[in-house]
N, C-alpha and C. Protein backbone atom coordinates (compact mmCIF):
# COMPACT_ATOMS: atom_id res chain seq x y z
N UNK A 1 24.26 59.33 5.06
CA UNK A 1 25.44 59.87 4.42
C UNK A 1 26.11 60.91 5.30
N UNK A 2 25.23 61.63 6.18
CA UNK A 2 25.99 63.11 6.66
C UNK A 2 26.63 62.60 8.01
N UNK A 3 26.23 60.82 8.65
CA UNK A 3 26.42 60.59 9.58
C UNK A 3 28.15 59.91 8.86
N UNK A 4 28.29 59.28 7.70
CA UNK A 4 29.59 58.48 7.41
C UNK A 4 30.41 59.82 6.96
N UNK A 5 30.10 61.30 7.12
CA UNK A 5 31.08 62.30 6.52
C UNK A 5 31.70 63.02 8.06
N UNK A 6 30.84 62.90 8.99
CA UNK A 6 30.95 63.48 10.14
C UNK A 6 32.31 63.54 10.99
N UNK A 7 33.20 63.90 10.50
CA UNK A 7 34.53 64.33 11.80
C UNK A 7 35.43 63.35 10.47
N UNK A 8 35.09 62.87 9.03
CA UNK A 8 36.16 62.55 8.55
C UNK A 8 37.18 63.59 8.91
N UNK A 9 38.39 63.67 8.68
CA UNK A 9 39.78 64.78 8.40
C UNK A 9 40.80 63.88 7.73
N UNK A 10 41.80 65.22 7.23
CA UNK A 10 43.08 64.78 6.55
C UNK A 10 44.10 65.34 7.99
N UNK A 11 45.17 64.52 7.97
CA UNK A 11 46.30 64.47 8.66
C UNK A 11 47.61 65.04 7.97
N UNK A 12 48.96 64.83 8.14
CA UNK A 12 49.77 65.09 7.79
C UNK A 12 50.54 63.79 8.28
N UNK A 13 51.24 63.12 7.54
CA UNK A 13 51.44 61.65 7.83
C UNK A 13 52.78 61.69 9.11
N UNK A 14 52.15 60.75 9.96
CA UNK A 14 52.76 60.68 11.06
C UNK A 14 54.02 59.04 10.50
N UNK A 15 55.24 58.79 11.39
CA UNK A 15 56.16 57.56 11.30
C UNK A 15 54.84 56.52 11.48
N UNK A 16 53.87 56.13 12.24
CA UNK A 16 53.07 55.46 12.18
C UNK A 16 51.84 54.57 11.17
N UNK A 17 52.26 55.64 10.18
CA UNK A 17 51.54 55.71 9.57
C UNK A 17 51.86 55.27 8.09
N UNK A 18 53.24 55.35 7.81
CA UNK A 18 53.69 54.33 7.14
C UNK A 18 53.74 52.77 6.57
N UNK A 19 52.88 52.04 7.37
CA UNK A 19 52.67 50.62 7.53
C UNK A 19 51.55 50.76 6.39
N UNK A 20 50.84 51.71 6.97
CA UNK A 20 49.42 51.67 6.24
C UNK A 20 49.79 52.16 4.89
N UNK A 21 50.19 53.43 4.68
CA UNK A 21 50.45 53.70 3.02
C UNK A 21 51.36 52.67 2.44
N UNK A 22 52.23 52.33 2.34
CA UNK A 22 52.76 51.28 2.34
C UNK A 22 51.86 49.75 1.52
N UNK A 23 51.38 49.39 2.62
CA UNK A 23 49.46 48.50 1.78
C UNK A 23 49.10 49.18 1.33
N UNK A 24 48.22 50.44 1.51
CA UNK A 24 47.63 50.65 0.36
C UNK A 24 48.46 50.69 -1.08
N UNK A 25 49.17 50.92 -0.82
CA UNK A 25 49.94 51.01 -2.83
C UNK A 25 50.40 49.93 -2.51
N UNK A 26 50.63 48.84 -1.93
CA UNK A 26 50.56 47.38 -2.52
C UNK A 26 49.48 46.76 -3.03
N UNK A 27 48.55 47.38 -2.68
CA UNK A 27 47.04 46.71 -3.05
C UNK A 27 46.80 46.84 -4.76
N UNK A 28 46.47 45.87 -5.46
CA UNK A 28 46.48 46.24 -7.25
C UNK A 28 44.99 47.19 -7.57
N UNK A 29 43.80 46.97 -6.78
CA UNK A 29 42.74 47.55 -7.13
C UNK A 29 43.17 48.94 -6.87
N UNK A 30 43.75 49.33 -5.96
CA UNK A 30 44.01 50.98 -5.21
C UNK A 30 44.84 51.20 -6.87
N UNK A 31 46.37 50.47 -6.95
CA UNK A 31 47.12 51.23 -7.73
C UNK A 31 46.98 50.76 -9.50
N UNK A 32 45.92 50.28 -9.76
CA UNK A 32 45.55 50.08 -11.14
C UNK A 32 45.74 51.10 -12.13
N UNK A 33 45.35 52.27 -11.75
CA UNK A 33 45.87 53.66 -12.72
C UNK A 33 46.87 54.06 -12.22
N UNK A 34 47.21 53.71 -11.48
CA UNK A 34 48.84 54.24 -11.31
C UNK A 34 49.70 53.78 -12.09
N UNK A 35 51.02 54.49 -12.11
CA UNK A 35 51.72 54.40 -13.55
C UNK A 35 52.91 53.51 -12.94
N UNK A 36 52.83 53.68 -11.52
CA UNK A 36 53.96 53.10 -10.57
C UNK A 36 53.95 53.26 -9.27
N UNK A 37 54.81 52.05 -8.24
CA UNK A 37 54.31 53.08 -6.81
C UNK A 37 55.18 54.64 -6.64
N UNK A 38 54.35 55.31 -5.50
CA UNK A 38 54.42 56.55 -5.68
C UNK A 38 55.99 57.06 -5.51
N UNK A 39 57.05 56.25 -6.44
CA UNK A 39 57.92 57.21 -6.46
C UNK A 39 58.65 58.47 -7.08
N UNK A 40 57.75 59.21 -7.36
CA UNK A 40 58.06 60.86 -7.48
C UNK A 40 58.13 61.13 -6.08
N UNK A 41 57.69 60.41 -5.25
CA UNK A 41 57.38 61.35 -3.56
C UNK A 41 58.67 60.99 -3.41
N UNK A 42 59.35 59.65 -3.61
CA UNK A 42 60.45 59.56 -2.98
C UNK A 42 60.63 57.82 -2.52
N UNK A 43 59.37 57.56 -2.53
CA UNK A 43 58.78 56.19 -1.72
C UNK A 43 59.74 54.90 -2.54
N UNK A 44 60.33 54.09 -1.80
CA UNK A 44 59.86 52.92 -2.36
C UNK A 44 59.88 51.31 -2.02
N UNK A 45 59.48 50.66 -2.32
CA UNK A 45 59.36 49.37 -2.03
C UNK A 45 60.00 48.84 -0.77
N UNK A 46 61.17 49.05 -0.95
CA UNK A 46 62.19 48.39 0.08
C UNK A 46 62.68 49.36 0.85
N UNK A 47 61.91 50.52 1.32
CA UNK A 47 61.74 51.13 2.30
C UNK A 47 61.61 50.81 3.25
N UNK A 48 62.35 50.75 4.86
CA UNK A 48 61.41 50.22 6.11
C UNK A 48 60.90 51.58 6.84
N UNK A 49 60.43 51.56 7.68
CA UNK A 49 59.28 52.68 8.14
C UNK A 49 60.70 53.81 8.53
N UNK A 50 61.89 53.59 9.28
CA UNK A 50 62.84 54.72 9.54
C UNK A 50 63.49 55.00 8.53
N UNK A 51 63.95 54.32 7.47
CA UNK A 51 64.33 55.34 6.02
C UNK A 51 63.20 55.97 5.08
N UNK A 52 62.03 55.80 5.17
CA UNK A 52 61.18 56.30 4.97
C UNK A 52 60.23 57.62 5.00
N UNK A 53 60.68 57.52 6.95
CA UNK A 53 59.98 58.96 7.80
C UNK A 53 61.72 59.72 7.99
N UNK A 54 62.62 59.38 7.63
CA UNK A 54 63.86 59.84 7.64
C UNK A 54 63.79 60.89 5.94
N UNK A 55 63.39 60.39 5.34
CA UNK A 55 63.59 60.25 3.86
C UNK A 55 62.17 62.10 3.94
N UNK A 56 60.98 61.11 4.62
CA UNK A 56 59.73 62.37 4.23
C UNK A 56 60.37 63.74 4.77
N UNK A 57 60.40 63.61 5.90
CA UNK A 57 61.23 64.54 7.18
C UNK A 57 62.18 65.73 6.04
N UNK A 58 62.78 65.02 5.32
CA UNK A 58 63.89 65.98 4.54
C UNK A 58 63.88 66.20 3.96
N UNK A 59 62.33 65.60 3.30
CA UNK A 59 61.91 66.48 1.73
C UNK A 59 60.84 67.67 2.37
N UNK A 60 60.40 67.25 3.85
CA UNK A 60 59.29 68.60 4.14
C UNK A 60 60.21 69.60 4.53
N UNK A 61 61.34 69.41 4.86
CA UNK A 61 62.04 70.60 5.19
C UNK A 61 62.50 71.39 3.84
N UNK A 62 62.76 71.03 3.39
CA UNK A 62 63.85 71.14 2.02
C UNK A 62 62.47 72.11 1.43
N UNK A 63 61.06 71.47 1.12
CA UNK A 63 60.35 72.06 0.30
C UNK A 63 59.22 72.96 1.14
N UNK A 64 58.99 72.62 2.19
CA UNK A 64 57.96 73.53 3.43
C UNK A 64 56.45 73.12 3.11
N UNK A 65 55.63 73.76 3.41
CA UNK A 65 54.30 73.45 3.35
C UNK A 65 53.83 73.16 2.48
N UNK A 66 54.62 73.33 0.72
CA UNK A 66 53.80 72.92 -0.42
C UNK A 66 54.50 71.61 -0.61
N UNK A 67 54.65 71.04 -0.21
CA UNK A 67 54.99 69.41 0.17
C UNK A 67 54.51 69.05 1.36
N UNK A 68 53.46 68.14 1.13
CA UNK A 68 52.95 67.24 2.41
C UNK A 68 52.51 66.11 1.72
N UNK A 69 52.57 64.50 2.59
CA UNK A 69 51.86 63.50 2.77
C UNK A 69 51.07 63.41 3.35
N UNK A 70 50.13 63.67 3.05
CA UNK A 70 48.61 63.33 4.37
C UNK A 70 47.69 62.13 3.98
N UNK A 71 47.09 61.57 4.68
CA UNK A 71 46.34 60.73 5.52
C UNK A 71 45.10 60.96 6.30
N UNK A 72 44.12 60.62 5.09
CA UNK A 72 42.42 60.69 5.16
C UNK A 72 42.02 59.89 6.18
N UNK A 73 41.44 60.21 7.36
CA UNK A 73 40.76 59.43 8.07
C UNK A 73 39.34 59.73 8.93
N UNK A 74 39.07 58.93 9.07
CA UNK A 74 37.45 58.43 9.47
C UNK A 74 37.37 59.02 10.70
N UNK A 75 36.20 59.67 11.49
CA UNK A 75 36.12 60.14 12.53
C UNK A 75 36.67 59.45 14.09
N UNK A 76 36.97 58.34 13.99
CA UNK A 76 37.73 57.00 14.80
C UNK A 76 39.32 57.22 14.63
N UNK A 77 39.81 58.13 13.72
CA UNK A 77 41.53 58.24 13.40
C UNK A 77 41.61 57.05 12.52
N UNK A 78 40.60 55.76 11.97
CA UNK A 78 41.34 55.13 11.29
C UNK A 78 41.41 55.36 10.10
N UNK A 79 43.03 55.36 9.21
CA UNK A 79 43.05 55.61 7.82
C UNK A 79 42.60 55.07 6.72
N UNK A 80 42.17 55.62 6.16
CA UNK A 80 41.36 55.11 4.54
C UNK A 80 41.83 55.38 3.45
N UNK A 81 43.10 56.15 3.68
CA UNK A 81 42.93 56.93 2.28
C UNK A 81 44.73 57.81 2.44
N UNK A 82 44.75 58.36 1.26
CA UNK A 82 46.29 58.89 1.35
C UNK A 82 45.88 59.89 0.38
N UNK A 83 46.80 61.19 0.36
CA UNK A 83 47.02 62.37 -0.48
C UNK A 83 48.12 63.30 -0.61
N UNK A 84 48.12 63.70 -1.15
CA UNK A 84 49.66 64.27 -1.18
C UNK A 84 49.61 65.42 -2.13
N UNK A 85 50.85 66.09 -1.33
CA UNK A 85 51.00 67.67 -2.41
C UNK A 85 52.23 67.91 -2.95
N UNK A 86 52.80 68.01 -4.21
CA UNK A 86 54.14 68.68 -4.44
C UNK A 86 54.24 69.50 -5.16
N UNK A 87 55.21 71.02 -5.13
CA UNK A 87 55.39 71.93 -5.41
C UNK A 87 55.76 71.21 -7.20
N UNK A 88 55.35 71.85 -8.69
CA UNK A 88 55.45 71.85 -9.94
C UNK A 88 57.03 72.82 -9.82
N UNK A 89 58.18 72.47 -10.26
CA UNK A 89 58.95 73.86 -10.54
C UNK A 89 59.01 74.27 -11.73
N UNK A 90 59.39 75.53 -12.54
CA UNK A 90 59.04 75.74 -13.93
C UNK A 90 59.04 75.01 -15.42
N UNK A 91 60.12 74.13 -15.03
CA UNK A 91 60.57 73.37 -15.92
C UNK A 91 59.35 72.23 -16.30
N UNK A 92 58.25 71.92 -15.57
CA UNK A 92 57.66 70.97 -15.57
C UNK A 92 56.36 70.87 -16.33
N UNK A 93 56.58 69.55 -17.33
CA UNK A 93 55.72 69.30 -18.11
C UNK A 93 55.03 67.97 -17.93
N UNK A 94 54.09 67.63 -18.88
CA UNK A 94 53.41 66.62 -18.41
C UNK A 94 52.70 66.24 -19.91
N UNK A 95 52.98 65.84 -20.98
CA UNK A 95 52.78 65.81 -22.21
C UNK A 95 53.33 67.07 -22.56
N UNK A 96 51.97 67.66 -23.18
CA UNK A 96 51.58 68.97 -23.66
C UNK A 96 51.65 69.88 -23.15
N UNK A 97 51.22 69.41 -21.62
CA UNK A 97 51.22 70.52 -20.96
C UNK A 97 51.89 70.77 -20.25
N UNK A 98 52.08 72.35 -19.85
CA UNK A 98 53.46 72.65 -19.03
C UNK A 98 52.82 74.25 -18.15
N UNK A 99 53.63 73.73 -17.49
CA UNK A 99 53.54 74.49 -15.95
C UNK A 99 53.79 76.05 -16.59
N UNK A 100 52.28 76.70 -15.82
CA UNK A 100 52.28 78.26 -16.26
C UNK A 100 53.51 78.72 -14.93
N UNK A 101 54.22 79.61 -16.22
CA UNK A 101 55.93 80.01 -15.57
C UNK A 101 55.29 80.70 -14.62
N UNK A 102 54.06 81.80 -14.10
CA UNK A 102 53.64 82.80 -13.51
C UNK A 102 52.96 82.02 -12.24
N UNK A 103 52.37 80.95 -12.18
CA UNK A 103 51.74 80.75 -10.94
C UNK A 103 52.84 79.47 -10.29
N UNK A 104 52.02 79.58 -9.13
CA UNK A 104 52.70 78.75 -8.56
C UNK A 104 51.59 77.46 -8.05
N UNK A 105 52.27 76.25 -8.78
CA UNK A 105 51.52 75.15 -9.27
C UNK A 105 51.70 73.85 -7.92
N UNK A 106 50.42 73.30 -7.55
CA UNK A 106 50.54 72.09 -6.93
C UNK A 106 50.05 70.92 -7.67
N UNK A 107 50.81 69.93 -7.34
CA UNK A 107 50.14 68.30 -7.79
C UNK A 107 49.76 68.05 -6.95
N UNK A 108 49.02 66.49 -7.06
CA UNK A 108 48.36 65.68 -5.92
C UNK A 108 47.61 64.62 -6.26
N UNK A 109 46.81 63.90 -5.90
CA UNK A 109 45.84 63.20 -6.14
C UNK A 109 45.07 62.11 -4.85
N UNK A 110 44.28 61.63 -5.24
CA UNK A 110 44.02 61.12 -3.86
C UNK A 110 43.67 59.59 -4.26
N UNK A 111 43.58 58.63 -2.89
CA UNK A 111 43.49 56.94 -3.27
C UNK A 111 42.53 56.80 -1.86
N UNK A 112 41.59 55.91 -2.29
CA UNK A 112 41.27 55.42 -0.31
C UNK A 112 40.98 53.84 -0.82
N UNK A 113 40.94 53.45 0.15
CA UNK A 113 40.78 51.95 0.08
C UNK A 113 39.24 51.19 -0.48
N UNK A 114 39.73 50.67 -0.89
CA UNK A 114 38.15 49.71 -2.01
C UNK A 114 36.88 49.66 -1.14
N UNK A 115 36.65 49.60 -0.08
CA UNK A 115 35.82 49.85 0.80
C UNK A 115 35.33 50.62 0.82
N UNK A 116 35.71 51.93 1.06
CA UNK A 116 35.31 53.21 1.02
C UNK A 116 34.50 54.08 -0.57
N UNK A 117 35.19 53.23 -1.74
CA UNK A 117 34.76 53.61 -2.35
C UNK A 117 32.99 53.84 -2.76
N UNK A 118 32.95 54.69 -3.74
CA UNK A 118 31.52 54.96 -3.90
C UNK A 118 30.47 55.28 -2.91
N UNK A 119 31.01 56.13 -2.29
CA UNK A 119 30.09 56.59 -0.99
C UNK A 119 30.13 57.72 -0.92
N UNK A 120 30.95 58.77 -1.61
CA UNK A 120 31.17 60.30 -1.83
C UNK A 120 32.29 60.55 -0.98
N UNK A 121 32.83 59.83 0.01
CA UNK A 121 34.41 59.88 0.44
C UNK A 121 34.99 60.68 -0.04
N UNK A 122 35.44 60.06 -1.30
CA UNK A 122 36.54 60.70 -2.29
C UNK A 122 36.50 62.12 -2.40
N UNK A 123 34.85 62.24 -2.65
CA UNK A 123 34.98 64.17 -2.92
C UNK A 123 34.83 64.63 -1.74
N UNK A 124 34.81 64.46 -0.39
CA UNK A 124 34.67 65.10 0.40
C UNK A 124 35.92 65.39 0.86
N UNK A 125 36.88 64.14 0.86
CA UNK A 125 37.78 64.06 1.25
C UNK A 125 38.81 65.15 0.54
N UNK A 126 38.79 64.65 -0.71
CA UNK A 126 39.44 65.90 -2.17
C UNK A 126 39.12 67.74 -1.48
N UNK A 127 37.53 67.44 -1.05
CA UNK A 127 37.14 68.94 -0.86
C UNK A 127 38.09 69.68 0.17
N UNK A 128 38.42 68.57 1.50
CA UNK A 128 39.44 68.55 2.46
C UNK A 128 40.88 68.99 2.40
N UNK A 129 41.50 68.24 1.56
CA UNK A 129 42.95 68.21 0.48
C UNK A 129 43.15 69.68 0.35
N UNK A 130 42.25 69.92 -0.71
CA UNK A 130 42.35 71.23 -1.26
C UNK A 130 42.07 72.54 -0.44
N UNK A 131 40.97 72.60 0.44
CA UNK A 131 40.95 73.82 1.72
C UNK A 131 42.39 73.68 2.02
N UNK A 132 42.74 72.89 2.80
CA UNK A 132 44.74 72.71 3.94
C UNK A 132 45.58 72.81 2.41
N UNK A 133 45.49 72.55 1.15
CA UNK A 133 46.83 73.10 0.43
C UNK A 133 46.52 74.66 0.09
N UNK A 134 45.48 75.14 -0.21
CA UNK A 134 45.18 76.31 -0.43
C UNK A 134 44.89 77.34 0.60
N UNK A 135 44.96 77.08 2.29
CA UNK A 135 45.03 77.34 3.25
C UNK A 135 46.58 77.77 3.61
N UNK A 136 47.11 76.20 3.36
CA UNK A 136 48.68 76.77 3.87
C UNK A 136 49.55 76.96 3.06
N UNK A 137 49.61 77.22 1.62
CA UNK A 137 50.21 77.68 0.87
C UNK A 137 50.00 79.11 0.49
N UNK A 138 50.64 79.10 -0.93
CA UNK A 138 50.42 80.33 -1.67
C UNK A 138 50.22 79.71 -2.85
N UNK A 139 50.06 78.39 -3.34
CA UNK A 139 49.08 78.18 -4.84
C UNK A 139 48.33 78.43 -5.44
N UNK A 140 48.78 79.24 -6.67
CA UNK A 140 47.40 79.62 -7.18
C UNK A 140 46.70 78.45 -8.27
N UNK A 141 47.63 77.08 -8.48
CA UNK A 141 46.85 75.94 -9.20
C UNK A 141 47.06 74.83 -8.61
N UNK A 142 45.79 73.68 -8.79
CA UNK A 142 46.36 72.86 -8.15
C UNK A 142 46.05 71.79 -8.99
N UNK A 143 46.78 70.97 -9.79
CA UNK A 143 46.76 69.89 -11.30
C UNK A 143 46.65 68.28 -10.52
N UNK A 144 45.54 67.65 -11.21
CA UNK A 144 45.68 66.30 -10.80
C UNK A 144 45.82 65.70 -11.86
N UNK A 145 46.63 63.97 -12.07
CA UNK A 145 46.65 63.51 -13.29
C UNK A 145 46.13 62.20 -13.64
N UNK A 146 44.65 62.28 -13.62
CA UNK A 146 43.55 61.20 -13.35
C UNK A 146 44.22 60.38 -14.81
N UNK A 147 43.86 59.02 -14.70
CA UNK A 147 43.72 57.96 -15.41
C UNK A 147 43.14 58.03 -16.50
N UNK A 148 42.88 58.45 -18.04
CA UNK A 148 41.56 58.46 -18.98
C UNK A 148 40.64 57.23 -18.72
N UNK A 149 40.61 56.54 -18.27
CA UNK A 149 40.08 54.76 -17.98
C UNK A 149 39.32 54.59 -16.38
N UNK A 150 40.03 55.75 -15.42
CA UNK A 150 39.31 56.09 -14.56
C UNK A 150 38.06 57.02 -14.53
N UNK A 151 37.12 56.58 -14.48
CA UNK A 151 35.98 57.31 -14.57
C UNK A 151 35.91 58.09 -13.25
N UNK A 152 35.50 57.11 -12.14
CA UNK A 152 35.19 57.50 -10.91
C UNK A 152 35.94 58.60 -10.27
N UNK A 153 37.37 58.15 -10.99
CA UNK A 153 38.25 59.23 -10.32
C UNK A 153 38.39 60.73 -10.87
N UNK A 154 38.17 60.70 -12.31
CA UNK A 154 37.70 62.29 -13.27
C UNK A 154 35.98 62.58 -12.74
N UNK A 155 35.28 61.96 -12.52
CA UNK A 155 33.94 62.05 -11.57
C UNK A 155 34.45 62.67 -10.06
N UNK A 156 35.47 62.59 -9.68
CA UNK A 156 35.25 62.73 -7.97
C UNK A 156 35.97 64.26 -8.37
N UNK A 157 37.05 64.16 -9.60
CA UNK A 157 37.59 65.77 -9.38
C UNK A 157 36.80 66.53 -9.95
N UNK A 158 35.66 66.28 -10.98
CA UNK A 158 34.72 67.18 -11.26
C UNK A 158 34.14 67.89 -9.95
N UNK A 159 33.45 67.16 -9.81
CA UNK A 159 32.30 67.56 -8.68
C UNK A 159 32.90 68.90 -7.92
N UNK A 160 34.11 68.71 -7.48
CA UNK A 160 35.03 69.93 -6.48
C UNK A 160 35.58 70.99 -7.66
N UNK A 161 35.22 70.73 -8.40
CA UNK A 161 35.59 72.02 -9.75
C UNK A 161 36.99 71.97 -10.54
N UNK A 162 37.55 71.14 -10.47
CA UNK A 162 38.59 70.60 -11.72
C UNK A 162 37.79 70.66 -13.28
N UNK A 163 38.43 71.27 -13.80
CA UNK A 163 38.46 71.17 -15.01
C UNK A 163 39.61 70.53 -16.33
N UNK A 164 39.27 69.85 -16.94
CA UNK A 164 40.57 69.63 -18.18
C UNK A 164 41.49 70.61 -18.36
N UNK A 165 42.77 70.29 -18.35
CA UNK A 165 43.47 71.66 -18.99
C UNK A 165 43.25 71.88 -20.76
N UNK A 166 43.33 72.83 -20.83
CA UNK A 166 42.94 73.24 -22.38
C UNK A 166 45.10 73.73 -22.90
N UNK A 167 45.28 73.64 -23.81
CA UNK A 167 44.83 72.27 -24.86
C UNK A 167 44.60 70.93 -24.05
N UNK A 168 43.73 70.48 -24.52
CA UNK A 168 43.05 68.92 -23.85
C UNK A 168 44.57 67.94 -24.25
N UNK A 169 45.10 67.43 -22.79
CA UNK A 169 46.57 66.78 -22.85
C UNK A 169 46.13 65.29 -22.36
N UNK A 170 46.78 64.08 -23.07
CA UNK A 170 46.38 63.05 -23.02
C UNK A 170 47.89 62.37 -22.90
N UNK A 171 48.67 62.10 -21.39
CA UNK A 171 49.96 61.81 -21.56
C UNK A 171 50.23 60.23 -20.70
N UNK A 172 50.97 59.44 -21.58
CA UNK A 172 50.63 58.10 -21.03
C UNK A 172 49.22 57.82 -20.72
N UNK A 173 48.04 57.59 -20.91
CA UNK A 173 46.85 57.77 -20.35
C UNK A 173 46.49 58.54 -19.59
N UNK A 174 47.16 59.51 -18.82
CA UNK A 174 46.35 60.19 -18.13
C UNK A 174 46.10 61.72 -18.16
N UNK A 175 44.98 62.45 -17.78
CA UNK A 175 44.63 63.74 -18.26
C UNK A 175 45.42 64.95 -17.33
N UNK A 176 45.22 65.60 -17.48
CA UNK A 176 45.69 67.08 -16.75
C UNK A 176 44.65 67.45 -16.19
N UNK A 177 44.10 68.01 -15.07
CA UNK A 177 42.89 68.54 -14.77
C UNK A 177 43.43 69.53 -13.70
N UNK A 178 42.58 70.66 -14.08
CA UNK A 178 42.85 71.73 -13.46
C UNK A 178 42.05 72.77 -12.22
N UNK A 179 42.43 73.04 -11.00
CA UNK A 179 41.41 74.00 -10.50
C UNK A 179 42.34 75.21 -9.76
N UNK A 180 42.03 76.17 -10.48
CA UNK A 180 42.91 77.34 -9.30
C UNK A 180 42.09 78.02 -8.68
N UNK A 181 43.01 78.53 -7.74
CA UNK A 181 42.75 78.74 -6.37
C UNK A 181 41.56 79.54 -6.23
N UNK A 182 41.56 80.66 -7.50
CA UNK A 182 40.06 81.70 -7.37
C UNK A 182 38.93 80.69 -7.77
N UNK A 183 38.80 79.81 -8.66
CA UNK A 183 37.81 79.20 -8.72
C UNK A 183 36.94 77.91 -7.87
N UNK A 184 38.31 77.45 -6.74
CA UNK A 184 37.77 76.36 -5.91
C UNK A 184 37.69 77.86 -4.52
N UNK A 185 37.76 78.99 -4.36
CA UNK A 185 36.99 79.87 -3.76
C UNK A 185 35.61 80.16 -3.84
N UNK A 186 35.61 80.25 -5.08
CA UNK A 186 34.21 80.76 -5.45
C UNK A 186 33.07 79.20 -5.25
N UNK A 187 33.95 78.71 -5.95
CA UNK A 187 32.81 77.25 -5.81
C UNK A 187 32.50 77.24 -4.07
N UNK A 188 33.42 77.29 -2.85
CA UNK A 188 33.41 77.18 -1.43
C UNK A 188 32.58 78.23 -1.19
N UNK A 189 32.29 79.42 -1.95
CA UNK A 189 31.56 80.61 -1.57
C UNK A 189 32.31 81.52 -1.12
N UNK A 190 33.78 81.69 -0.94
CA UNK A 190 34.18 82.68 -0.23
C UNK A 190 35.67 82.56 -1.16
């Protein structure tokens, strides 16, 4: 196991790299809990790779470091996996629940390819995610919105210290789960 975790990293998605995210959210096993492909980022279908990295390019400027696409990969550079961060602005709800007006809130979630699964990837990778958004931001939360039907995937955000948001929010199927920034510290030890 410590030899398949060894020199994984997350990236920040390069024009190249498009081909690949791209398949993965064509793939039905990857996007089964997904509600749609990922367009809140912006993405879609009939995208070709230069309106695309044209398109990312001007939402990272526009929003700065609490917006990124990144790209999980294997100690070889090859990709497995995709993640992503976007800034919550106040207005934003999600059922029940709604964005505390006082902090400043990230989304995200993570996907890697059917292969990879069940090997602890996911949380290592998640553990990854979260150091570089809580590194280069100023977030003090960071909300994922797992599937209720996904097990594996409310399993992989446990482990790294997500918790349910309280009131317990159940919107289109999927949950709220929560970890801020002092508590995925303390869990890291520092």
């Amino acid at each position: 196991m410590e030899d398949l975790l060894r020199g994984i990293h997350v990236t920040e998605m390069m024009a190249a790299d498009i081909p690949f995210l791209l398949d993965l959210w064509s793939r039905e096993e990857v996007m089964r809990y997904a509600d749609e492909f990922p367009h809140p980022r912006g993405w879609t279908r009939r995208d070709d790779v230069e309106t695309a990295w044209a398109d990312y390019r001007r939402r990272r400027r526009s929003m700065g470091a609490h917006y990124a696409q990144l790209v999980l990969r294997m100690g070889n550079r090859q990709p497995v996996g995709e993640s992503f961060r976007f800034p919550l602005d106040n207005r934003f709800t999600f059922g029940r629940w709604r964005k505390p007006m006082e902090d400043r809130v990230l989304m995200g979630d993570i996907k890697l390819l059917p292969e990879h699964w069940g090997r602890g990837l996911g949380t290592a990778f998640l553990g990854l995610v979260l150091e570089d958004a809580f590194a280069r931001t100023r977030a003090d939360l960071f909300v994922v919105p797992p599937h209720k039907r996904n097990a594996a995937a409310v399993r992989v955000y446990e482990k790294v210290g997500f918790a349910r948001a309280r009131p317990p929010t159940v919107h289109q199927g999927h949950y709220v789960m929560e970890l801020p920034r002092t508590r995925f510290r303390e869990l890291r030890g520092g």
